[in-house]
N, C-alpha and C. Protein backbone atom coordinates (compact mmCIF):
# COMPACT_ATOMS: atom_id res chain seq x y z
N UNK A 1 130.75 79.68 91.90
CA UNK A 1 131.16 78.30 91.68
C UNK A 1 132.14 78.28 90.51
N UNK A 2 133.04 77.62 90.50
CA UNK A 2 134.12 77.37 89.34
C UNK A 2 133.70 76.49 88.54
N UNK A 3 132.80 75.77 88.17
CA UNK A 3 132.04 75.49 86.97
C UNK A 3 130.60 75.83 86.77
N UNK A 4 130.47 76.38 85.73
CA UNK A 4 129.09 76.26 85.50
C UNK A 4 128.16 75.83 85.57
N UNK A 5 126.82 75.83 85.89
CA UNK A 5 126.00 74.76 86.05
C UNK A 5 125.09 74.34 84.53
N UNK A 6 124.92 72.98 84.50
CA UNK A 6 124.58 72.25 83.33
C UNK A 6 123.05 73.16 82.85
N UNK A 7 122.93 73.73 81.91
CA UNK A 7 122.08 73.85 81.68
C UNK A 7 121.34 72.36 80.85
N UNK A 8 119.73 72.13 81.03
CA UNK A 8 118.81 70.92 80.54
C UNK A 8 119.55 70.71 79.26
N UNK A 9 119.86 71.65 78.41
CA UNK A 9 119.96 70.91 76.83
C UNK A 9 121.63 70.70 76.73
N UNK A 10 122.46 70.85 77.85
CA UNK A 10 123.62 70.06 77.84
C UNK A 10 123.84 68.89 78.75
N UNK A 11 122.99 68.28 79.21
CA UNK A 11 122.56 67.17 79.84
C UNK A 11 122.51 66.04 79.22
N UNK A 12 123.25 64.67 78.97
CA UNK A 12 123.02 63.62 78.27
C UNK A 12 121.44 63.00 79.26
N UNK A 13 121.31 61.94 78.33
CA UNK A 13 120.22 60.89 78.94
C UNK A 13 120.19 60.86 80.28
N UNK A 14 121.31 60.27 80.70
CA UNK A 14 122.10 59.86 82.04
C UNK A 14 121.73 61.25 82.89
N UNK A 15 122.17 62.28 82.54
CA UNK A 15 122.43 63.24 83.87
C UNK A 15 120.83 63.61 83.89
N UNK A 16 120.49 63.87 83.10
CA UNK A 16 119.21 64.26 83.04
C UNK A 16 117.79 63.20 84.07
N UNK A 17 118.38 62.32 84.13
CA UNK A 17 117.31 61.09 84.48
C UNK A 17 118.04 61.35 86.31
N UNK A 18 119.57 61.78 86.35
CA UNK A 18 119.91 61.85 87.54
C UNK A 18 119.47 63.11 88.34
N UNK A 19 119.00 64.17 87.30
CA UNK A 19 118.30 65.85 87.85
C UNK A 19 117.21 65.27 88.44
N UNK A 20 116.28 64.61 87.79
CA UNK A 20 114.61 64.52 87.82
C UNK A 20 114.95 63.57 89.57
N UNK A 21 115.88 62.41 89.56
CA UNK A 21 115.82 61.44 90.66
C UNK A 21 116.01 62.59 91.98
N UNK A 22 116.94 63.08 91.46
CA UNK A 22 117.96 64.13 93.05
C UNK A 22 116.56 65.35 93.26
N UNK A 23 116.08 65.80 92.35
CA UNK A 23 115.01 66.89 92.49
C UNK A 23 114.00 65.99 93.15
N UNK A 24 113.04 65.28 92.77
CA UNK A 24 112.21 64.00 93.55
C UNK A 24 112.67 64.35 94.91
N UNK A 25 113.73 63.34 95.31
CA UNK A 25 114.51 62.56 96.56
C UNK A 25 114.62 64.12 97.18
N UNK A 26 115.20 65.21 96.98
CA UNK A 26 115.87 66.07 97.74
C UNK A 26 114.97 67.61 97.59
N UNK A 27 114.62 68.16 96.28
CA UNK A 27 113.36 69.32 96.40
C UNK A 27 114.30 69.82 95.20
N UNK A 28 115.33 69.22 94.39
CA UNK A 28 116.11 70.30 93.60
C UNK A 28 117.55 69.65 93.42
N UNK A 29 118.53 70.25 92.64
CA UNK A 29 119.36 69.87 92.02
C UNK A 29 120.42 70.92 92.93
N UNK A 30 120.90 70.97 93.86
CA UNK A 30 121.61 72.03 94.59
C UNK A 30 123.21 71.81 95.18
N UNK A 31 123.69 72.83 95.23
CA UNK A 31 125.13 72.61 96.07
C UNK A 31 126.11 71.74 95.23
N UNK A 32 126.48 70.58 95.81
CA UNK A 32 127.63 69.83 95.47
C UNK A 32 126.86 68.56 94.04
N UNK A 33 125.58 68.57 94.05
CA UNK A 33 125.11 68.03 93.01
C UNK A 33 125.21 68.64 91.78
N UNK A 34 125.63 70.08 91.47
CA UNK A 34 125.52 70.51 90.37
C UNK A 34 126.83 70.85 90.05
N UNK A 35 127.93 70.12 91.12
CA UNK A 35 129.33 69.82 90.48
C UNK A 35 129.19 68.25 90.27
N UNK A 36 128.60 67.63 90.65
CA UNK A 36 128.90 65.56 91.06
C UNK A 36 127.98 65.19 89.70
N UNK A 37 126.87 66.09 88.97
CA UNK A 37 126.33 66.03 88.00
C UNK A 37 127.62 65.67 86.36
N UNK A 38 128.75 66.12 86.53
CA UNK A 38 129.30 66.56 85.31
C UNK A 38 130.00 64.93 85.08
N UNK A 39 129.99 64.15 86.34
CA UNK A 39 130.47 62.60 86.24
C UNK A 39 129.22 61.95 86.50
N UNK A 40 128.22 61.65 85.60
CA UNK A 40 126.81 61.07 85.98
C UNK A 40 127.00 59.90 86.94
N UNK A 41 128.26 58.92 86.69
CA UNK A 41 128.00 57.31 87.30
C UNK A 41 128.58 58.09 88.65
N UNK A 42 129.45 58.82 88.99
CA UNK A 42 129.93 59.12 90.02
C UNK A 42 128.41 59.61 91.12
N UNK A 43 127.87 60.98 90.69
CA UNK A 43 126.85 61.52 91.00
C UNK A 43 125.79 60.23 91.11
N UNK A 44 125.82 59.40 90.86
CA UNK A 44 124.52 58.48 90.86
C UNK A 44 125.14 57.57 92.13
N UNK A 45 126.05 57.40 92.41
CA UNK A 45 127.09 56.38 93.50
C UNK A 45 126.88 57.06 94.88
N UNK A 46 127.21 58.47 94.57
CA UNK A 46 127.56 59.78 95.66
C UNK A 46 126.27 60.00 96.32
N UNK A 47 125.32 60.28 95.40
CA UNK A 47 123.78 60.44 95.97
C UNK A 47 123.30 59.14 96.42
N UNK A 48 123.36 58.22 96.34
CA UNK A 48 122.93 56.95 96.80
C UNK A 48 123.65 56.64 98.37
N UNK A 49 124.79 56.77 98.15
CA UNK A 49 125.39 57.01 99.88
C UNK A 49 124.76 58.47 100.02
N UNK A 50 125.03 59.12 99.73
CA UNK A 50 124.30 60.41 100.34
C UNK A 50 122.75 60.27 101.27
N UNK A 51 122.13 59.59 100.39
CA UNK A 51 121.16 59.40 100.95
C UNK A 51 120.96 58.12 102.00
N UNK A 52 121.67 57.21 101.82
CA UNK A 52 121.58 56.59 102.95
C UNK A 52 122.15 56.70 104.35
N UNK A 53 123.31 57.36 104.23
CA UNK A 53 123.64 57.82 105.26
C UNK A 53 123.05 59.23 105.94
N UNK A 54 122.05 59.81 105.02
CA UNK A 54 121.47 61.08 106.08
C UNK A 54 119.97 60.59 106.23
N UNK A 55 119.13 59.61 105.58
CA UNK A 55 118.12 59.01 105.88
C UNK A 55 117.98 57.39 106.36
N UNK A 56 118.76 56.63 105.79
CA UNK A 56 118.19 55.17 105.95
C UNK A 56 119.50 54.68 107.11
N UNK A 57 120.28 55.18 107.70
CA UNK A 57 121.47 54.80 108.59
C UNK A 57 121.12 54.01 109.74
N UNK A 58 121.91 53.32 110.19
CA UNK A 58 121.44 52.50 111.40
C UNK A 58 121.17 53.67 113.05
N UNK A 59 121.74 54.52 112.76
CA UNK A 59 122.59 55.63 113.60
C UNK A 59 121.42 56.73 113.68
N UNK A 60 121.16 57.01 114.58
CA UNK A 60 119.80 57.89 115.37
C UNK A 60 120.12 59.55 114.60
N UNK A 61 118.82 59.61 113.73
CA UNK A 61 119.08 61.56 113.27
C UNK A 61 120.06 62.21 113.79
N UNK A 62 120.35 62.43 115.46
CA UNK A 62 120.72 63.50 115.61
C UNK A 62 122.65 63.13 115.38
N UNK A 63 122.75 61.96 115.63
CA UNK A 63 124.37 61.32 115.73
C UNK A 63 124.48 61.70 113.94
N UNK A 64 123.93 61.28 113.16
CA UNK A 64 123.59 61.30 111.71
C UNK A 64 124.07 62.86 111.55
N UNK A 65 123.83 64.05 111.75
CA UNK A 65 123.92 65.53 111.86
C UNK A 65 124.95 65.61 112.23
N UNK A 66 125.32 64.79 113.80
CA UNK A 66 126.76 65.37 114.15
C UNK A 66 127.66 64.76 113.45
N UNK A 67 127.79 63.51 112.45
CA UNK A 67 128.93 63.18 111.84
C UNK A 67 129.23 64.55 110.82
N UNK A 68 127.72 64.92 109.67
CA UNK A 68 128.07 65.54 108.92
C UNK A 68 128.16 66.98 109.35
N UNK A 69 128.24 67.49 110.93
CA UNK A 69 128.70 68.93 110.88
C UNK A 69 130.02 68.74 111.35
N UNK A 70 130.31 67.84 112.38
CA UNK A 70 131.88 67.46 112.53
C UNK A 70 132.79 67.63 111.29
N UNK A 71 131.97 66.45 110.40
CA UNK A 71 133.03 66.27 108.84
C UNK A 71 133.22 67.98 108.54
N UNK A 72 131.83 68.94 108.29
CA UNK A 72 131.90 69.64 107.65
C UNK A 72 132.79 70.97 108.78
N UNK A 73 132.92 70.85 109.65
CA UNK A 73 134.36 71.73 110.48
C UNK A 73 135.25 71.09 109.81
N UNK A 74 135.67 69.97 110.23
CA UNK A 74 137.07 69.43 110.03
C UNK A 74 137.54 70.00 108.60
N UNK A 75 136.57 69.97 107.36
CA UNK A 75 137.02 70.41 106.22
C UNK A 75 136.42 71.61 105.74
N UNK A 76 136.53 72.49 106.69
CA UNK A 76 135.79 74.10 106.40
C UNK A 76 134.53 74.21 105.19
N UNK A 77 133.69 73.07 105.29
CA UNK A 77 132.85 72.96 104.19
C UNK A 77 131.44 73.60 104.47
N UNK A 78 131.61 75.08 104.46
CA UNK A 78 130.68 76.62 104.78
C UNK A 78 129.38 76.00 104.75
N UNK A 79 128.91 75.56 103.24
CA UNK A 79 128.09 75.40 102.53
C UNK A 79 126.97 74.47 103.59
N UNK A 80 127.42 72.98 102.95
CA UNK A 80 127.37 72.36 104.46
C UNK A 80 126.79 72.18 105.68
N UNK A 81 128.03 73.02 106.65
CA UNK A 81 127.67 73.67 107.77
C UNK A 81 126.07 74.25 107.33
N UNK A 82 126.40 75.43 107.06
CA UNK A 82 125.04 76.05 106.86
C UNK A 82 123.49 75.64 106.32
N UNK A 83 123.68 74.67 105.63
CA UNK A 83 122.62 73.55 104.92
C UNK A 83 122.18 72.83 106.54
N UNK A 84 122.66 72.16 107.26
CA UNK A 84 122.26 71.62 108.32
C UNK A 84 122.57 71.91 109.70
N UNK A 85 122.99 73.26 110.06
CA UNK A 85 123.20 73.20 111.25
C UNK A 85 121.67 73.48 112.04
N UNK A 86 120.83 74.08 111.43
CA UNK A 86 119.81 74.30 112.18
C UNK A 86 119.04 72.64 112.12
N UNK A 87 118.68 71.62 111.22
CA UNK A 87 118.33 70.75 111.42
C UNK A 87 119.02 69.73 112.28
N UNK A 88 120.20 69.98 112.63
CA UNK A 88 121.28 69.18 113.76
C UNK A 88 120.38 69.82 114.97
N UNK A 89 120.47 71.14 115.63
CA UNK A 89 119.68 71.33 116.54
C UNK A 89 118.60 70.69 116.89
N UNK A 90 118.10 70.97 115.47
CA UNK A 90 116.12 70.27 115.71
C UNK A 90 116.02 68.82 116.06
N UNK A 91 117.20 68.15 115.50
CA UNK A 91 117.46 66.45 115.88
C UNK A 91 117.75 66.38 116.98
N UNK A 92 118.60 67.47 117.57
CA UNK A 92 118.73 66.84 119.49
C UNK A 92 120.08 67.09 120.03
N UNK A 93 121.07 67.91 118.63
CA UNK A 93 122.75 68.06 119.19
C UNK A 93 122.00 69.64 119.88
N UNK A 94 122.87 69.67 121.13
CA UNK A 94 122.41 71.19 122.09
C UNK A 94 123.49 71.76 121.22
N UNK A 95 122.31 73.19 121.14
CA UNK A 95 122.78 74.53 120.39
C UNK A 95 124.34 74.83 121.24
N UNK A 96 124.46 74.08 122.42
CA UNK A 96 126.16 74.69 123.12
C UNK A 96 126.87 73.65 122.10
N UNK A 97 126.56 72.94 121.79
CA UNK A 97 127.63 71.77 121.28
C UNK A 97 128.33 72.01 120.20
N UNK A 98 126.89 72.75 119.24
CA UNK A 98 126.80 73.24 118.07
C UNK A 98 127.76 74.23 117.87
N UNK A 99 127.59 75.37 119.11
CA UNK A 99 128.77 76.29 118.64
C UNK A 99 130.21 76.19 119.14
N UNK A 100 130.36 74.89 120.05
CA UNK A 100 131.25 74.66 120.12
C UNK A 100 132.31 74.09 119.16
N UNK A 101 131.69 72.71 118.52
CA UNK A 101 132.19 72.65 117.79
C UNK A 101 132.72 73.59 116.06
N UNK A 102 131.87 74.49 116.00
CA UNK A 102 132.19 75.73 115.16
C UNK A 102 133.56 76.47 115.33
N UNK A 103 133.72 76.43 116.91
CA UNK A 103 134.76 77.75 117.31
C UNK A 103 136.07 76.54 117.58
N UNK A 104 135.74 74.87 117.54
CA UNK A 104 136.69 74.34 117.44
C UNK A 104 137.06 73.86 119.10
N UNK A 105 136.05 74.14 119.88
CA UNK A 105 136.04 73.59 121.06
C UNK A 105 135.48 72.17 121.36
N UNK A 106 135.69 71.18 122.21
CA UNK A 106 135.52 70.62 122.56
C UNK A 106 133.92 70.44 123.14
N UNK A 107 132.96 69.41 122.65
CA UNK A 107 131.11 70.09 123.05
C UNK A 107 131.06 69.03 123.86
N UNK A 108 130.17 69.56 125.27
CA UNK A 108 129.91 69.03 126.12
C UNK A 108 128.20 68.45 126.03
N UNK A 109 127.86 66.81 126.14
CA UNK A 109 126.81 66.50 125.71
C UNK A 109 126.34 66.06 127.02
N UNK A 110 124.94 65.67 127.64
CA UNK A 110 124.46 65.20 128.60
C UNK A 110 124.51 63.66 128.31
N UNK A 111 124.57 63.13 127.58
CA UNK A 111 124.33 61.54 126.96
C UNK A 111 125.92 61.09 127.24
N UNK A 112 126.49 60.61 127.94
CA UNK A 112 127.59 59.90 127.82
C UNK A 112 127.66 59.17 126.47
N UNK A 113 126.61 58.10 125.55
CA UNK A 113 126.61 57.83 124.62
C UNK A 113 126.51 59.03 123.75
N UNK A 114 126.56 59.68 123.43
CA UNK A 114 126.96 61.18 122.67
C UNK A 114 128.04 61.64 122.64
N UNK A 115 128.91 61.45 123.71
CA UNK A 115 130.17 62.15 124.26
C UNK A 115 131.06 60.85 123.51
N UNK A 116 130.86 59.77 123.62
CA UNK A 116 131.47 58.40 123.09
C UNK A 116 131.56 58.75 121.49
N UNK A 117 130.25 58.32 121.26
CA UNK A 117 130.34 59.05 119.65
C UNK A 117 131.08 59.70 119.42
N UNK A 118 131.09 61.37 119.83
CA UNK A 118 132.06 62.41 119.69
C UNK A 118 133.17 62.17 119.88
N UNK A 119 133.85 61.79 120.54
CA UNK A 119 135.16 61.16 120.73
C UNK A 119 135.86 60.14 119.81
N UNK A 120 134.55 58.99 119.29
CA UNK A 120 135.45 58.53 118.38
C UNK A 120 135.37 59.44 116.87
N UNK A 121 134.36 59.70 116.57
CA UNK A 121 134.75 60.52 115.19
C UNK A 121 135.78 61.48 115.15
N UNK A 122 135.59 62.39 116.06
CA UNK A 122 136.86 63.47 116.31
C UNK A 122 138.50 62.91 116.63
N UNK A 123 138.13 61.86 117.07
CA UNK A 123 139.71 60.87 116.97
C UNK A 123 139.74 60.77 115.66
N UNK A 124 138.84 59.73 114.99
CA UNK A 124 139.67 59.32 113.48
C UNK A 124 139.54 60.74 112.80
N UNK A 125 138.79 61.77 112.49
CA UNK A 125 139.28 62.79 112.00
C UNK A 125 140.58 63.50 112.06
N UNK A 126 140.69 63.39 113.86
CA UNK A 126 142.24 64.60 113.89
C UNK A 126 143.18 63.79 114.08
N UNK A 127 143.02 62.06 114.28
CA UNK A 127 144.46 61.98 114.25
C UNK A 127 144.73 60.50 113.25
N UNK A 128 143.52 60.11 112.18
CA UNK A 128 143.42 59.32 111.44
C UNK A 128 143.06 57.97 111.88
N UNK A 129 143.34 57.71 112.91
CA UNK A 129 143.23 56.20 113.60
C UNK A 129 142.34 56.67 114.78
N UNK A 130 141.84 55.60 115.40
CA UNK A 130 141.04 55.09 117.03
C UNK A 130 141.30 54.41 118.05
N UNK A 131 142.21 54.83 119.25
CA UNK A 131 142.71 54.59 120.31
C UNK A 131 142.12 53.23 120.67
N UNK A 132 142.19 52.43 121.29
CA UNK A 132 141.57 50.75 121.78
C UNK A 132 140.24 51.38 122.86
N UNK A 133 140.69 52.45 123.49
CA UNK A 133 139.76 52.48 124.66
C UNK A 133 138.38 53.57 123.86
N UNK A 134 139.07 54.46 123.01
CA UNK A 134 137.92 55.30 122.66
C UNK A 134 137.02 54.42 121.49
N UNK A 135 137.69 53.27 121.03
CA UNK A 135 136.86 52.54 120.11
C UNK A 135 135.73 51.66 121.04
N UNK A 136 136.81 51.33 122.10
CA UNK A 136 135.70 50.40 123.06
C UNK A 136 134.44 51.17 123.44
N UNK A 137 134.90 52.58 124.43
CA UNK A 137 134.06 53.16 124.63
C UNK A 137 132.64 53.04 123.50
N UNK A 138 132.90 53.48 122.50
CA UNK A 138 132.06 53.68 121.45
C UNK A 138 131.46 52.62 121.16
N UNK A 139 131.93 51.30 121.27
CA UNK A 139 131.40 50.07 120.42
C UNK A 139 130.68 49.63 121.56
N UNK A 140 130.58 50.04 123.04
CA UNK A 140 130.44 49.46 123.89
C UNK A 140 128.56 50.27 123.56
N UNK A 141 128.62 51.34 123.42
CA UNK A 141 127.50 52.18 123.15
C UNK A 141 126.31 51.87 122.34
N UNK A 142 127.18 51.62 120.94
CA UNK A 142 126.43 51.68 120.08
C UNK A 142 126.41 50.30 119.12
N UNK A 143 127.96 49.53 119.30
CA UNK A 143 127.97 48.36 118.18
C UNK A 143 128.29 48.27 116.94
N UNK A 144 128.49 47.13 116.37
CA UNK A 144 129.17 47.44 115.07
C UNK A 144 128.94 48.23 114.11
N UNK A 145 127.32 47.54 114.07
CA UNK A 145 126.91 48.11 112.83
C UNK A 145 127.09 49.92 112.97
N UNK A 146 126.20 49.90 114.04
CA UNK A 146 126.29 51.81 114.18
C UNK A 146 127.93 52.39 113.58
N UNK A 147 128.84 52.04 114.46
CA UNK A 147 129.92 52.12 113.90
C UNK A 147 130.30 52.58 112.62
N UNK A 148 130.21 51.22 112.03
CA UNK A 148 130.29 51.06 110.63
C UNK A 148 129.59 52.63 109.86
N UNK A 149 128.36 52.51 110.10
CA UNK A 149 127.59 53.52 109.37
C UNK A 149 128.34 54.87 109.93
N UNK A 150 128.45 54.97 110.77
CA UNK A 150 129.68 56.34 111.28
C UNK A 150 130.50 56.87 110.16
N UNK A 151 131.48 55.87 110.11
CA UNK A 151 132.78 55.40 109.22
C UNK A 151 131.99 56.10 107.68
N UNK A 152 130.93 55.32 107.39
CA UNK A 152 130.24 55.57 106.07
C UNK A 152 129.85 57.15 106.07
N UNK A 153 128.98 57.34 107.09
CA UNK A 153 127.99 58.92 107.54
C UNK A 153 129.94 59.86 107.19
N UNK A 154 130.96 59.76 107.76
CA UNK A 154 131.94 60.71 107.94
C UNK A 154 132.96 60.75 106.15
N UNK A 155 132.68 59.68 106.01
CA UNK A 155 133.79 59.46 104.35
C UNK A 155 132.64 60.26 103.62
N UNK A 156 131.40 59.74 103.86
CA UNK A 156 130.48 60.65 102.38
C UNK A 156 130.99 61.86 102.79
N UNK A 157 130.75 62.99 104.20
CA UNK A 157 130.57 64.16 104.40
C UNK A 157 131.71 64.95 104.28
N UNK A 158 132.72 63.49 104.77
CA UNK A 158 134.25 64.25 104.47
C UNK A 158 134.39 64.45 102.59
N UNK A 159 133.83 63.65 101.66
CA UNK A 159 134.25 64.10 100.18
C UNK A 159 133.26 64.91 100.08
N UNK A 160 132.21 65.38 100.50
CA UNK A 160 131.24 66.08 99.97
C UNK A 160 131.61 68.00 101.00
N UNK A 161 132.43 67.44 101.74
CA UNK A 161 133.33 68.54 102.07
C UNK A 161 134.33 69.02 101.45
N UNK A 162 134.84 67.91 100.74
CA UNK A 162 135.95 68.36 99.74
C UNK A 162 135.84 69.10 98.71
N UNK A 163 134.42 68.27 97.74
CA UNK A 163 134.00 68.79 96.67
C UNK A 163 133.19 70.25 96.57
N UNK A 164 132.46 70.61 97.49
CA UNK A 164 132.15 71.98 97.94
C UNK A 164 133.72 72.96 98.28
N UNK A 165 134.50 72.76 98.71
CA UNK A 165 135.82 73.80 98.53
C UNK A 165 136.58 73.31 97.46
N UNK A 166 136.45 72.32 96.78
CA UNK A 166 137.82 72.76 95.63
C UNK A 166 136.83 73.13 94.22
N UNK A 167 135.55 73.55 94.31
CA UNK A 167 134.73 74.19 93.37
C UNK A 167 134.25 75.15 93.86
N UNK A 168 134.18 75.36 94.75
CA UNK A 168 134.10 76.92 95.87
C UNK A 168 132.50 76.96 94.86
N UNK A 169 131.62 76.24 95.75
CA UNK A 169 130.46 76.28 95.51
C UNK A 169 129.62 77.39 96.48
N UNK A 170 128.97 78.11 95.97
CA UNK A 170 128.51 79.17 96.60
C UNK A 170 127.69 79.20 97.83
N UNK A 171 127.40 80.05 98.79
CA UNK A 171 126.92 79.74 99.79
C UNK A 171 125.10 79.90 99.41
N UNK A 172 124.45 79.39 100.21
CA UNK A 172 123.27 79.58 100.12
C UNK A 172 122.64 81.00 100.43
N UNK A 173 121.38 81.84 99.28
CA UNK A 173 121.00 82.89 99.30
C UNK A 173 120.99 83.22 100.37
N UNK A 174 121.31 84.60 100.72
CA UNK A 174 121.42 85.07 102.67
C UNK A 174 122.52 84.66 103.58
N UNK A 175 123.23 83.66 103.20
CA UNK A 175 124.00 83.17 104.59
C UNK A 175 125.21 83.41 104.80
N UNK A 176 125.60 83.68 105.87
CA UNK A 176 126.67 84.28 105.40
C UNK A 176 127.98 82.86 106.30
N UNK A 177 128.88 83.38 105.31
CA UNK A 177 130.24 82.22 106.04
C UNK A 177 130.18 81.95 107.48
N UNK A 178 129.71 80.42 108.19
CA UNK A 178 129.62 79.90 109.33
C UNK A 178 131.39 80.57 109.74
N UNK A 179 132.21 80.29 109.29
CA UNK A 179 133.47 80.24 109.90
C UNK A 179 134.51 81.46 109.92
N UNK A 180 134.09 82.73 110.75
CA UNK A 180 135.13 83.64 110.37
C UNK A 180 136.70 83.20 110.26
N UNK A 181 137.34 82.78 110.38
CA UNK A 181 138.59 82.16 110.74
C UNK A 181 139.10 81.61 109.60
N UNK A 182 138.66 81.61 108.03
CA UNK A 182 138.69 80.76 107.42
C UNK A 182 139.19 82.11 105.69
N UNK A 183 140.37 81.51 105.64
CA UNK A 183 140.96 82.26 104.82
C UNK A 183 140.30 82.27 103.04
N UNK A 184 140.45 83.32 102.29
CA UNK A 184 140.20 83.03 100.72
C UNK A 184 138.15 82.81 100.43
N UNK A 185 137.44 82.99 101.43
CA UNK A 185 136.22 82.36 101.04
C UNK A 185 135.19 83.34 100.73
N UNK A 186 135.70 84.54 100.21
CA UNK A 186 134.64 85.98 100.09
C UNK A 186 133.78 85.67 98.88
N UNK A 187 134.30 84.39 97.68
CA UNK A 187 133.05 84.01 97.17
C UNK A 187 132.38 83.26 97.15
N UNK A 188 132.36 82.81 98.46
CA UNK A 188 131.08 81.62 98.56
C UNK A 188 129.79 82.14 98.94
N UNK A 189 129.73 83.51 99.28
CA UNK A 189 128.13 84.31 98.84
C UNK A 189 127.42 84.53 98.05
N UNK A 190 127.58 83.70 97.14
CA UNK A 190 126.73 84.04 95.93
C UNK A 190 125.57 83.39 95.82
N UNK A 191 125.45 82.16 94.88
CA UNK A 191 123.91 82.13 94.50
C UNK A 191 123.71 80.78 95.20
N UNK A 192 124.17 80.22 95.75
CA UNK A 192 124.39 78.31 96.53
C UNK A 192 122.63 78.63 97.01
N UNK A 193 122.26 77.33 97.75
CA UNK A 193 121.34 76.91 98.13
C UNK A 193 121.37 75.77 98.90
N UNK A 194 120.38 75.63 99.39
CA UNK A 194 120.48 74.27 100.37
C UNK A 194 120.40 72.63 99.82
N UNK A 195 121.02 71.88 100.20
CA UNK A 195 121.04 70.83 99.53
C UNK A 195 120.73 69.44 100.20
């Protein structure tokens, strides 16, 4: 990782009260928290969407997984990937989908409402905007609100994709880089963990 991690006695009030909350809520202080730690109000903003969008979302577990492994292809965010791809399975995305979208293919779902979903996130990802018919499709599915929380579920995963590669936060003990294809990343094996 390109910064250090805080040790307890360089911790103000603030970050410190934000270790004890994120350890509670999550099992530990890990991954992109022990860069989002060094801006406490930020880290306290970040984890609060964080957590609502991977627990309290309007949007069913497994759709919840596929925003944040989508986000985390779209922005080669190893770490990520590897933190949840096996709990995306266990929620209900098929292991074909899973490695499809890895190798950058197109995943074939049995749920037409799945395939809708997929379509609109992978639109506003690759081409920034949402066609009239692939929005319909989608809204026709699921509705605003779901929507909405999409939009929310993909912006957290897309910065929390960001912030894991421009601190080249390490991969979790054992795992090795989800993405052969992916240039410069021989040190993200180090000491990371799941987050």
């Amino acid at each position: 990782m390109r910064l250090p991690v805080l040790a307890a006695e360089e911790m103000n009030d603030h970050q410190q009260e934000l270790h004890a909350r994120i350890t509670a809520r999550r099992g530990g202080v890990r991954g992109p928290f022990r860069v989002w730690l060094r801006s406490p109000e930020l880290c306290e903003r970040v984890e609060s969407l964080g957590a609502f969008v991977r627990f309290d979302s309007s949007l069913p577990k497994h759709l919840r997984e596929l925003t944040l492994l989508m986000a985390a292809r779209h922005f080669d965010a190893q770490y990520s990937w590897n933190a949840h791809v096996t709990a995306a399975i266990e929620a209900g995305i098929p292991a074909e989908a899973v490695e499809a979208i890895a190798e950058r293919r197109v995943p074939v779902f049995a749920d037409e409402a799945d395939t809708a979903f997929h379509d609109f996130c992978e639109e506003l990802l690759e081409t920034h905007f949402v066609s009239d018919e692939t929005f319909a499709r989608a809204h026709g599915h699921f509705g605003a609100q779901a929507l909405v929380d999409a939009i929310g579920s993909l912006g957290n995963f897309t910065m929390l994709g960001m912030c894991l590669n421009a601190f080249q936060v390490d991969l979790q003990p054992g795992r090795r880089p989800p993405f052969p294809d992916i240039r410069g990343f021989a040190h993200v094996t180090g000491d990371g963990d799941r987050s």
